[in-house]
N, C-alpha and C. Protein backbone atom coordinates (compact mmCIF):
# COMPACT_ATOMS: atom_id res chain seq x y z
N UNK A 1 -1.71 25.48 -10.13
CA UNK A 1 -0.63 24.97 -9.29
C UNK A 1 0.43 24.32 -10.16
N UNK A 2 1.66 24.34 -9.53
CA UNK A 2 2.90 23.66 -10.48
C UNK A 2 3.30 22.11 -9.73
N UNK A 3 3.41 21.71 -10.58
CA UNK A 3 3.75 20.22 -10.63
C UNK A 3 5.14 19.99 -9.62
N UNK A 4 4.89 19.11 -9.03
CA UNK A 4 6.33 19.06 -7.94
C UNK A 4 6.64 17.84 -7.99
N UNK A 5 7.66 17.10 -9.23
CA UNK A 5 8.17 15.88 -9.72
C UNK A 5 8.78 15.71 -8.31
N UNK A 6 9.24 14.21 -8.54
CA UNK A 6 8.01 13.22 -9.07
C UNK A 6 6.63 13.59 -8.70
N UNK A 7 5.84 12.69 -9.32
CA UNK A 7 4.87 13.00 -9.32
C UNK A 7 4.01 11.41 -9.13
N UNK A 8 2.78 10.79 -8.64
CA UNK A 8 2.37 9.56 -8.50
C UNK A 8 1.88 9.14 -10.48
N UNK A 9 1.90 7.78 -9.94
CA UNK A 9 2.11 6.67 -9.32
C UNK A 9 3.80 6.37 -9.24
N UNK A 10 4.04 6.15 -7.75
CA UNK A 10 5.62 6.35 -7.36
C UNK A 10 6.26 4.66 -7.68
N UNK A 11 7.59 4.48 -8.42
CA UNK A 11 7.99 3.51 -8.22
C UNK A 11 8.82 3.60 -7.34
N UNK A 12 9.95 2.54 -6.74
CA UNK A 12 10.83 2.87 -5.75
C UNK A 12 11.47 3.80 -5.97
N UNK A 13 12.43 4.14 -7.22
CA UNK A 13 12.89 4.92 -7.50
C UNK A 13 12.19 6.46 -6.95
N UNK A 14 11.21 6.80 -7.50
CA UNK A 14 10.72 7.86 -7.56
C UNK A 14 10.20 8.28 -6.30
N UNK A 15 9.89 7.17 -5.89
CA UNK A 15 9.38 7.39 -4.14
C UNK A 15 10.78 7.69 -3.15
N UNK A 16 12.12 7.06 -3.65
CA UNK A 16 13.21 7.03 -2.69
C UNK A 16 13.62 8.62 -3.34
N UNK A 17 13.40 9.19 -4.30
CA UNK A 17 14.14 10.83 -4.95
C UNK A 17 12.92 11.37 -4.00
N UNK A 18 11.49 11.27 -3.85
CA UNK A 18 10.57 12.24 -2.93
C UNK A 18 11.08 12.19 -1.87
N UNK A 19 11.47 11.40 -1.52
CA UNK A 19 11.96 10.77 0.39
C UNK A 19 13.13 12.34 0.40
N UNK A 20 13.53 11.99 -0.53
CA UNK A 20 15.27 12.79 -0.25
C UNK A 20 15.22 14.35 -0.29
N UNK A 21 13.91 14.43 -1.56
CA UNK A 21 14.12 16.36 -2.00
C UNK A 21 12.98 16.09 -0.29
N UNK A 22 12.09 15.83 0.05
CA UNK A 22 11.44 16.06 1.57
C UNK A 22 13.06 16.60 2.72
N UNK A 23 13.11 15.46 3.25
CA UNK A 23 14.86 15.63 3.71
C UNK A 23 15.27 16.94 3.38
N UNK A 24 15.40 17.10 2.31
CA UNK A 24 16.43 18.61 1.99
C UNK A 24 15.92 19.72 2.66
N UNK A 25 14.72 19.42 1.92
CA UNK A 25 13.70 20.73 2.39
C UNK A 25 13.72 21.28 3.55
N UNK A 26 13.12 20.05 4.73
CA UNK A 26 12.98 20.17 6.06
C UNK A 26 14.49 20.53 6.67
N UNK A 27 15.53 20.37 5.90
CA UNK A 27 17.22 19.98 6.58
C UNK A 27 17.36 21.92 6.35
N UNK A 28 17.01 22.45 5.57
CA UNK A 28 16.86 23.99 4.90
C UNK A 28 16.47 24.60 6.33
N UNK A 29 15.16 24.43 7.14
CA UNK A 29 14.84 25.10 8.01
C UNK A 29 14.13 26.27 7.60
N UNK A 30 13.88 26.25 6.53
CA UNK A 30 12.94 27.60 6.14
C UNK A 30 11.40 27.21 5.47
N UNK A 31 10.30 27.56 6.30
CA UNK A 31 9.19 27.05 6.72
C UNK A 31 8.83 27.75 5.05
N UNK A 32 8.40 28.91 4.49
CA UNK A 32 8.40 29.11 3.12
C UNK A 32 8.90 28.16 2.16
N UNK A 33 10.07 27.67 2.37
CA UNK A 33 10.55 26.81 1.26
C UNK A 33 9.89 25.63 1.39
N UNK A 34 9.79 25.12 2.47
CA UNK A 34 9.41 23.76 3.11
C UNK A 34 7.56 23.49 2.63
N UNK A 35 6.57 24.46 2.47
CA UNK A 35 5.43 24.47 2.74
C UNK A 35 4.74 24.42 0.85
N UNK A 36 5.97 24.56 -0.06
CA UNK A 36 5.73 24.90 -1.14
C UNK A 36 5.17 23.36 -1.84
N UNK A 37 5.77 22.46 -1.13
CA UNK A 37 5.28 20.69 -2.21
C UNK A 37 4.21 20.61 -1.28
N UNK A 38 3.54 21.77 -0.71
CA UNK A 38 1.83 20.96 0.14
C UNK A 38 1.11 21.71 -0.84
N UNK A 39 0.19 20.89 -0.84
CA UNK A 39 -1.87 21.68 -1.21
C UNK A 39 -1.73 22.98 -0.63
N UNK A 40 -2.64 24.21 -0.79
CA UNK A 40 -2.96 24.83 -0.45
C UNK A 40 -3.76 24.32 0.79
N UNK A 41 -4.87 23.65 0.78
CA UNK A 41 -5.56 22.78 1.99
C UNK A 41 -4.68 21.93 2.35
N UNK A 42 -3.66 21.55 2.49
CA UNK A 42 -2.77 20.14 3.00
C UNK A 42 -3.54 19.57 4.65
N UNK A 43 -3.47 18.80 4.60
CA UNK A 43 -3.87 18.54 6.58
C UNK A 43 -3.15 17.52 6.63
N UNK A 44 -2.36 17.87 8.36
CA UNK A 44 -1.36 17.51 8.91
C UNK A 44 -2.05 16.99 10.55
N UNK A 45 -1.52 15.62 10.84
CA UNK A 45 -1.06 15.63 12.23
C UNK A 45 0.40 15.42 12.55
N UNK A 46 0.77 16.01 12.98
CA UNK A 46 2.04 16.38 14.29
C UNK A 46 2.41 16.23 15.59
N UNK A 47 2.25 15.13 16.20
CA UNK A 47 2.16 15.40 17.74
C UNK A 47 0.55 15.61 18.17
N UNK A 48 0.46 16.09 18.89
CA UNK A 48 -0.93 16.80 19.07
C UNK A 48 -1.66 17.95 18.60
N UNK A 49 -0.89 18.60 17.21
CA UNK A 49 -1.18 20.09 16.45
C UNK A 49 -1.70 18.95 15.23
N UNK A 50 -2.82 19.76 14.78
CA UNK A 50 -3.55 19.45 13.58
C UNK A 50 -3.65 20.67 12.31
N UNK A 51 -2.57 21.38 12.24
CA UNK A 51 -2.88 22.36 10.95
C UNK A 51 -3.33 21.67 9.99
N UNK A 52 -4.36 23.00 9.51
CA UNK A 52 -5.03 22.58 7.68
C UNK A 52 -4.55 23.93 6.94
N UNK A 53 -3.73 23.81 5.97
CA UNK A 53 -3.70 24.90 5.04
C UNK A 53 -2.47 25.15 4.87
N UNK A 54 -1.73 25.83 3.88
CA UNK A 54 -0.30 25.88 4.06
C UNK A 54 0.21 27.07 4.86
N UNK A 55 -0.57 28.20 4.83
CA UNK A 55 -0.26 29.41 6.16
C UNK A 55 -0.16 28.88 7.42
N UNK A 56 -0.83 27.22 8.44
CA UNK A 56 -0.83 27.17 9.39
C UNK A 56 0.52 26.15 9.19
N UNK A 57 0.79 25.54 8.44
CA UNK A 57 1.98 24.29 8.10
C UNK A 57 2.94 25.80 8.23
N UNK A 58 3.01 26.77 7.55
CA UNK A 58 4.00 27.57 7.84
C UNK A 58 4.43 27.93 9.35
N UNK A 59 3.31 28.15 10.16
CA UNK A 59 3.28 29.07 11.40
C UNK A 59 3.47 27.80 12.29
N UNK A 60 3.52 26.50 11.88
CA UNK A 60 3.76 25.38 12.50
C UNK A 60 5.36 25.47 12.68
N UNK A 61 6.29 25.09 11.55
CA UNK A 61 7.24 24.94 11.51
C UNK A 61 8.05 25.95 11.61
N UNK A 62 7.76 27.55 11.93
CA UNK A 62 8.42 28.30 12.06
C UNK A 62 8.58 28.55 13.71
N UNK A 63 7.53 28.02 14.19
CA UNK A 63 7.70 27.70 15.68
C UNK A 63 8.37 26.68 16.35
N UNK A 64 8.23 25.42 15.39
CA UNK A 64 9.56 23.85 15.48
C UNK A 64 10.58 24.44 15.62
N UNK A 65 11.02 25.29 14.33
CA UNK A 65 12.81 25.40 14.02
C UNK A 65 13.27 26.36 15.06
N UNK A 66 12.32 27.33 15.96
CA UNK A 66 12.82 27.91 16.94
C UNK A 66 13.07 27.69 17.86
N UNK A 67 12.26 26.52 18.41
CA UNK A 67 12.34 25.50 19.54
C UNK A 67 13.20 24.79 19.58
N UNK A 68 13.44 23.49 18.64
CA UNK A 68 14.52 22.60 18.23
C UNK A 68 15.22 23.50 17.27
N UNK A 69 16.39 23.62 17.76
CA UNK A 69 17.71 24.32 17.40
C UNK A 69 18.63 22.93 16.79
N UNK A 70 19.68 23.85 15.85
CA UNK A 70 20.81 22.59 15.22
C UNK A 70 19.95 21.65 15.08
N UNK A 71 18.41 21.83 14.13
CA UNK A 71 18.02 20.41 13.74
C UNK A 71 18.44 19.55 12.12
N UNK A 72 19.07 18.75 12.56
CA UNK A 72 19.42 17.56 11.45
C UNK A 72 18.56 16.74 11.46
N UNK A 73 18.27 16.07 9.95
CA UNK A 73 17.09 14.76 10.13
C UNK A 73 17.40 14.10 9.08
N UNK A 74 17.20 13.06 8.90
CA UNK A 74 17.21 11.67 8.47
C UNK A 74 16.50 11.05 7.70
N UNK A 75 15.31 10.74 6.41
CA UNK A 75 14.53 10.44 6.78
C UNK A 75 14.64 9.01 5.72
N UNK A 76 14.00 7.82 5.90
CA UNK A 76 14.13 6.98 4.97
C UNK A 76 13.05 6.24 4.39
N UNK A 77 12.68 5.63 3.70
CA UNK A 77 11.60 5.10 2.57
C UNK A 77 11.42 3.89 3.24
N UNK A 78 10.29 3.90 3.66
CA UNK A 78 9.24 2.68 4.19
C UNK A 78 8.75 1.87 3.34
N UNK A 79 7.95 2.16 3.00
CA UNK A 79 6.74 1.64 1.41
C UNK A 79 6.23 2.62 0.69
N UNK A 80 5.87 1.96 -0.43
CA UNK A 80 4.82 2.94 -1.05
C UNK A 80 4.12 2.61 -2.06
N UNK A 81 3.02 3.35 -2.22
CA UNK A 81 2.34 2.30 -3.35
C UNK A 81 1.07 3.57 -3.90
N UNK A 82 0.99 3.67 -5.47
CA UNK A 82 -0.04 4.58 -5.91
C UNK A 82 0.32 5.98 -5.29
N UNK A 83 0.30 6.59 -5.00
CA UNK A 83 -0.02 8.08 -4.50
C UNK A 83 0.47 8.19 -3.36
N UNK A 84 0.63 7.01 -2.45
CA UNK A 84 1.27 7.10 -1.17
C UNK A 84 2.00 6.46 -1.01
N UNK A 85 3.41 7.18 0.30
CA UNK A 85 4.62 6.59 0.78
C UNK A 85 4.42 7.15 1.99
N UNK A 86 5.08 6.04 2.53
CA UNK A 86 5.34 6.11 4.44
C UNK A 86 6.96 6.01 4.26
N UNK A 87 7.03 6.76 5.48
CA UNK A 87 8.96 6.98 5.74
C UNK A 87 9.50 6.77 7.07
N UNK A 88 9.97 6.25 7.65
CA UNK A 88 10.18 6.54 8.98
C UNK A 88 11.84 7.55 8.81
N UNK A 89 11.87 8.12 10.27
CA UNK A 89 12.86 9.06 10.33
C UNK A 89 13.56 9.39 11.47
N UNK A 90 14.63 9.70 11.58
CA UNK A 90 14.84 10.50 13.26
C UNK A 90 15.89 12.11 12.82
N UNK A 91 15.48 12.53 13.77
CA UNK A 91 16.31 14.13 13.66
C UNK A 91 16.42 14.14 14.94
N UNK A 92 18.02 15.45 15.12
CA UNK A 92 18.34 15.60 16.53
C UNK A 92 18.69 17.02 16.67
N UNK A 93 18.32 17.37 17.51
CA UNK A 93 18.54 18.96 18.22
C UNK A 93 18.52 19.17 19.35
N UNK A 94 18.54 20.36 19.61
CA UNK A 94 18.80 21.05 21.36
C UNK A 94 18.01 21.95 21.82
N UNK A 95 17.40 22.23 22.88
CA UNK A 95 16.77 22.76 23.39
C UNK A 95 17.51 24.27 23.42
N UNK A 96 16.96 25.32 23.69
CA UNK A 96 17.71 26.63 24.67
C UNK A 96 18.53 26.37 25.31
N UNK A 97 18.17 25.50 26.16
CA UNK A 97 19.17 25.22 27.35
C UNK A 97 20.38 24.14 27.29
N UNK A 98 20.69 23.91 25.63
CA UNK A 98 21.24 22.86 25.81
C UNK A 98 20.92 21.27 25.38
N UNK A 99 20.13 21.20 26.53
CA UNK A 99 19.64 19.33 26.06
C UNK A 99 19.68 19.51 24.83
N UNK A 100 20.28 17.88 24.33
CA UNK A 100 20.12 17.58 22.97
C UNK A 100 18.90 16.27 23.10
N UNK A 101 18.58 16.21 22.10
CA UNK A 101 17.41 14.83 21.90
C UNK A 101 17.55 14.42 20.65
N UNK A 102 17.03 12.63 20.50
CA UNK A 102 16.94 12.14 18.76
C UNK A 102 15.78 11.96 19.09
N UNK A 103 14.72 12.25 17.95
CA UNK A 103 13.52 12.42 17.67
C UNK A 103 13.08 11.58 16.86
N UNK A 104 12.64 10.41 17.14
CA UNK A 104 12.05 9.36 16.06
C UNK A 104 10.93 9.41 15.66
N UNK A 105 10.33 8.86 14.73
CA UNK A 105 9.04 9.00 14.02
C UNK A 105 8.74 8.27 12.46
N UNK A 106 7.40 8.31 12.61
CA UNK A 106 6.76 7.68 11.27
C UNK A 106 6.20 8.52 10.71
N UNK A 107 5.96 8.87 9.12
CA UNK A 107 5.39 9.55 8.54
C UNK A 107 4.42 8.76 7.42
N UNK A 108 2.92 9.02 7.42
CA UNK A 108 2.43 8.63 6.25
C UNK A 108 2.10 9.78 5.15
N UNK A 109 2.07 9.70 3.97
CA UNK A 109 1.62 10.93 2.66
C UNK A 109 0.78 10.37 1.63
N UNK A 110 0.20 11.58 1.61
CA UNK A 110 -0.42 11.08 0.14
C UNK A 110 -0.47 12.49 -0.94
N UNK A 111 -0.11 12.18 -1.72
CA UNK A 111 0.11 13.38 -2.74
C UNK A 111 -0.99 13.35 -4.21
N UNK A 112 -1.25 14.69 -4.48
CA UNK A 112 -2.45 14.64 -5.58
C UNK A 112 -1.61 14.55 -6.78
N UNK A 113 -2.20 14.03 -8.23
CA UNK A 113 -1.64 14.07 -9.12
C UNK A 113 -0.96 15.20 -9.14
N UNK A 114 -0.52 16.08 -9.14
CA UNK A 114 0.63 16.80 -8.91
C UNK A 114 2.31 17.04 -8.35
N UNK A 115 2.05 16.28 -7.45
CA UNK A 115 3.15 15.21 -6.40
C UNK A 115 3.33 16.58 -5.50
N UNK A 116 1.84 17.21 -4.98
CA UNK A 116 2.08 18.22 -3.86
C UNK A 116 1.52 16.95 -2.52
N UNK A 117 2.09 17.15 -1.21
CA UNK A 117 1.34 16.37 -0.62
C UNK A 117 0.43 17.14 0.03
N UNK A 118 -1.09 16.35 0.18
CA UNK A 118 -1.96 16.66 0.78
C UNK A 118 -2.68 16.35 2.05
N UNK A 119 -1.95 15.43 2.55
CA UNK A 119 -1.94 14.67 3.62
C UNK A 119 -0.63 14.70 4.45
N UNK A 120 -0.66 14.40 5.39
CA UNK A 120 0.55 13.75 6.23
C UNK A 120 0.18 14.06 7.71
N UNK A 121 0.94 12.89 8.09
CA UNK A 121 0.27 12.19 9.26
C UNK A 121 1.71 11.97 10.13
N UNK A 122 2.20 12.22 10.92
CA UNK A 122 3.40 11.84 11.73
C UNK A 122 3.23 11.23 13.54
N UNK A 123 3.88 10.35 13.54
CA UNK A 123 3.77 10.04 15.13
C UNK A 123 5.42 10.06 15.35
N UNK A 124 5.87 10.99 16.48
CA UNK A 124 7.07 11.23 16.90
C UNK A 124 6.95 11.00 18.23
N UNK A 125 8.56 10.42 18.56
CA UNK A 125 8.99 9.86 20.01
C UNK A 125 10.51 10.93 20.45
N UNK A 126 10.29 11.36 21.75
CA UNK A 126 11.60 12.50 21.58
C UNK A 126 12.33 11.28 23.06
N UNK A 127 13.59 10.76 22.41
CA UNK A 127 14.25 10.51 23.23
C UNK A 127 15.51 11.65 23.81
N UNK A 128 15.67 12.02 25.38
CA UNK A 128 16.87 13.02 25.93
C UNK A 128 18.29 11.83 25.06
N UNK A 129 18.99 12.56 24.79
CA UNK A 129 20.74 12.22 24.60
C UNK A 129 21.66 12.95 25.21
N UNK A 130 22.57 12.30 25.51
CA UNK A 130 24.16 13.10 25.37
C UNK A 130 24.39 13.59 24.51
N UNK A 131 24.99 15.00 24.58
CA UNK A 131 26.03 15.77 23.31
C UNK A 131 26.80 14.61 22.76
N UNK A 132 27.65 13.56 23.81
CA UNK A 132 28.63 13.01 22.66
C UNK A 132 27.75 11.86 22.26
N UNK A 133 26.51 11.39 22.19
CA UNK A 133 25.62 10.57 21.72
C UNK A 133 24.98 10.64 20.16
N UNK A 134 25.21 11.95 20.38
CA UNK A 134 25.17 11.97 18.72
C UNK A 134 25.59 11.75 17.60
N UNK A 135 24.67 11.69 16.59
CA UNK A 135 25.08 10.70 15.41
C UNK A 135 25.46 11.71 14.26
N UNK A 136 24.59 12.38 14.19
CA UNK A 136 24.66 13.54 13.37
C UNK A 136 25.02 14.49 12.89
N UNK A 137 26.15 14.48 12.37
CA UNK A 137 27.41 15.13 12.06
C UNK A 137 27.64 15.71 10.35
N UNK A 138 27.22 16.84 10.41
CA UNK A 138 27.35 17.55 9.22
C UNK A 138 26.79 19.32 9.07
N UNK A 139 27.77 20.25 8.48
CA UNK A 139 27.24 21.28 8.57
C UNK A 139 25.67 21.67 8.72
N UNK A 140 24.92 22.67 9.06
CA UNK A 140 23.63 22.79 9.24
C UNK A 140 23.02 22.76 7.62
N UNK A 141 22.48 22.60 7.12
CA UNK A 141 22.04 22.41 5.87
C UNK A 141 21.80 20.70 5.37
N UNK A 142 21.81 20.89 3.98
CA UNK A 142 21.43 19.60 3.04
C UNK A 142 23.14 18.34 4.02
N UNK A 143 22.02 17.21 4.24
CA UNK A 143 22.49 15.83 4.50
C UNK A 143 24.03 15.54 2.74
N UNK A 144 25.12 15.47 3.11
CA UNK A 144 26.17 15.00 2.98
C UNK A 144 25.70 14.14 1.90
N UNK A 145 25.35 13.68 0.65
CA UNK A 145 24.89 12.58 -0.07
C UNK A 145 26.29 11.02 0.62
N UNK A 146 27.35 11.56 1.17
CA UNK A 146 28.62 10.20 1.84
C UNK A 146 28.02 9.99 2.93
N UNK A 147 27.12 10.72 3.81
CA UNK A 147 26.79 10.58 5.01
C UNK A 147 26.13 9.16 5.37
N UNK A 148 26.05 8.39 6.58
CA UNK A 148 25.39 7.79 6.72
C UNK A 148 23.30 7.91 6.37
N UNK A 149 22.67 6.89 6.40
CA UNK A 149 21.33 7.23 6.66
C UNK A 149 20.86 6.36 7.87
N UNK A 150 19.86 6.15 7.97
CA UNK A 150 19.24 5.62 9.15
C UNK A 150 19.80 3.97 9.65
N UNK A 151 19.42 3.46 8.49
CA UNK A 151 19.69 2.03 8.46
C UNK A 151 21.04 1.57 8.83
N UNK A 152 22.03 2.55 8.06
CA UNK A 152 23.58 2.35 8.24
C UNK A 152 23.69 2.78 9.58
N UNK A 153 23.00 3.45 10.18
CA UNK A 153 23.77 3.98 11.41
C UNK A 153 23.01 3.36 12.45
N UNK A 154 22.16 2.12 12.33
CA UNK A 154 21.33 0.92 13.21
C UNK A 154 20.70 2.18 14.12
N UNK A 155 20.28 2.65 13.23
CA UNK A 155 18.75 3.77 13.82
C UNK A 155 17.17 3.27 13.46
């Protein structure tokens, strides 16, 4: 397996650059690209889905990004310490039909000397919004490095 810098034991620094290439990844929308910094075994909770392995983390998120449409996300550096960081986050998208929602949540990780993660653990809250309620303003892709983040935008 290849090394996916940083790598543990995380200082802030290094834990706030994992926070961000995560962010990118997930902001990409492409479940291949996204599934590459897990274990081969990774295990995930999500809501109420429990994939183990990176083929089911794939078949996970290729079913998210079809569901939640125009998804943007956020995510920012909690703590961290040794091998693990927690992040909290929110992302917003639209249904088929329209509805938009901001999607809040906590994430915990833990990554093997490698800095693949092998863990992660999420509890998400989907609040309904208004179209003009939204915060999230930037082409579909990688977060704006001028853009606001969570904190700035009293999220």
């Amino acid at each position: 397996m290849t090394a996916k810098p940083p790598v543990p034991p995380f200082t802030r620094e290094t834990a706030t650059q994992k926070v961000r290439l995560a962010e990118d990844a997930w902001n990409s929308r492409d479940p291949a690209r996204v599934v590459q910094v897990y274990t081969e075994d990774t295990r995930w909770r999500n809501r109420a889905e429990f994939p183990v392995g990176r083929d089911r983390v794939q078949q996970f998120l290729a079913r998210k990004w079809a569901r939640e449409l125009d998804y943007r996300l956020i995510k920012e550096l909690w703590i961290h310490e040794g091998h693990r960081i927690a992040v909290r986050f929110a992302y917003e998208w639209h249904d088929d039909s329209g509805h938009w929602f901001r999607s809040y949540g906590n994430e915990n990780w833990e990554f093997n000397e490698l800095g693949l993660m092998q863990r992660r653990f999420a509890s998400i809250n989907d609040l309904p919004i208004a179209e003009q309620d939204r915060k999230f303003f930037w082409p579909l892709g990688r977060r704006p490095d001028d853009h606001p983040g969570l904190s700035e935008l009293g999220l």
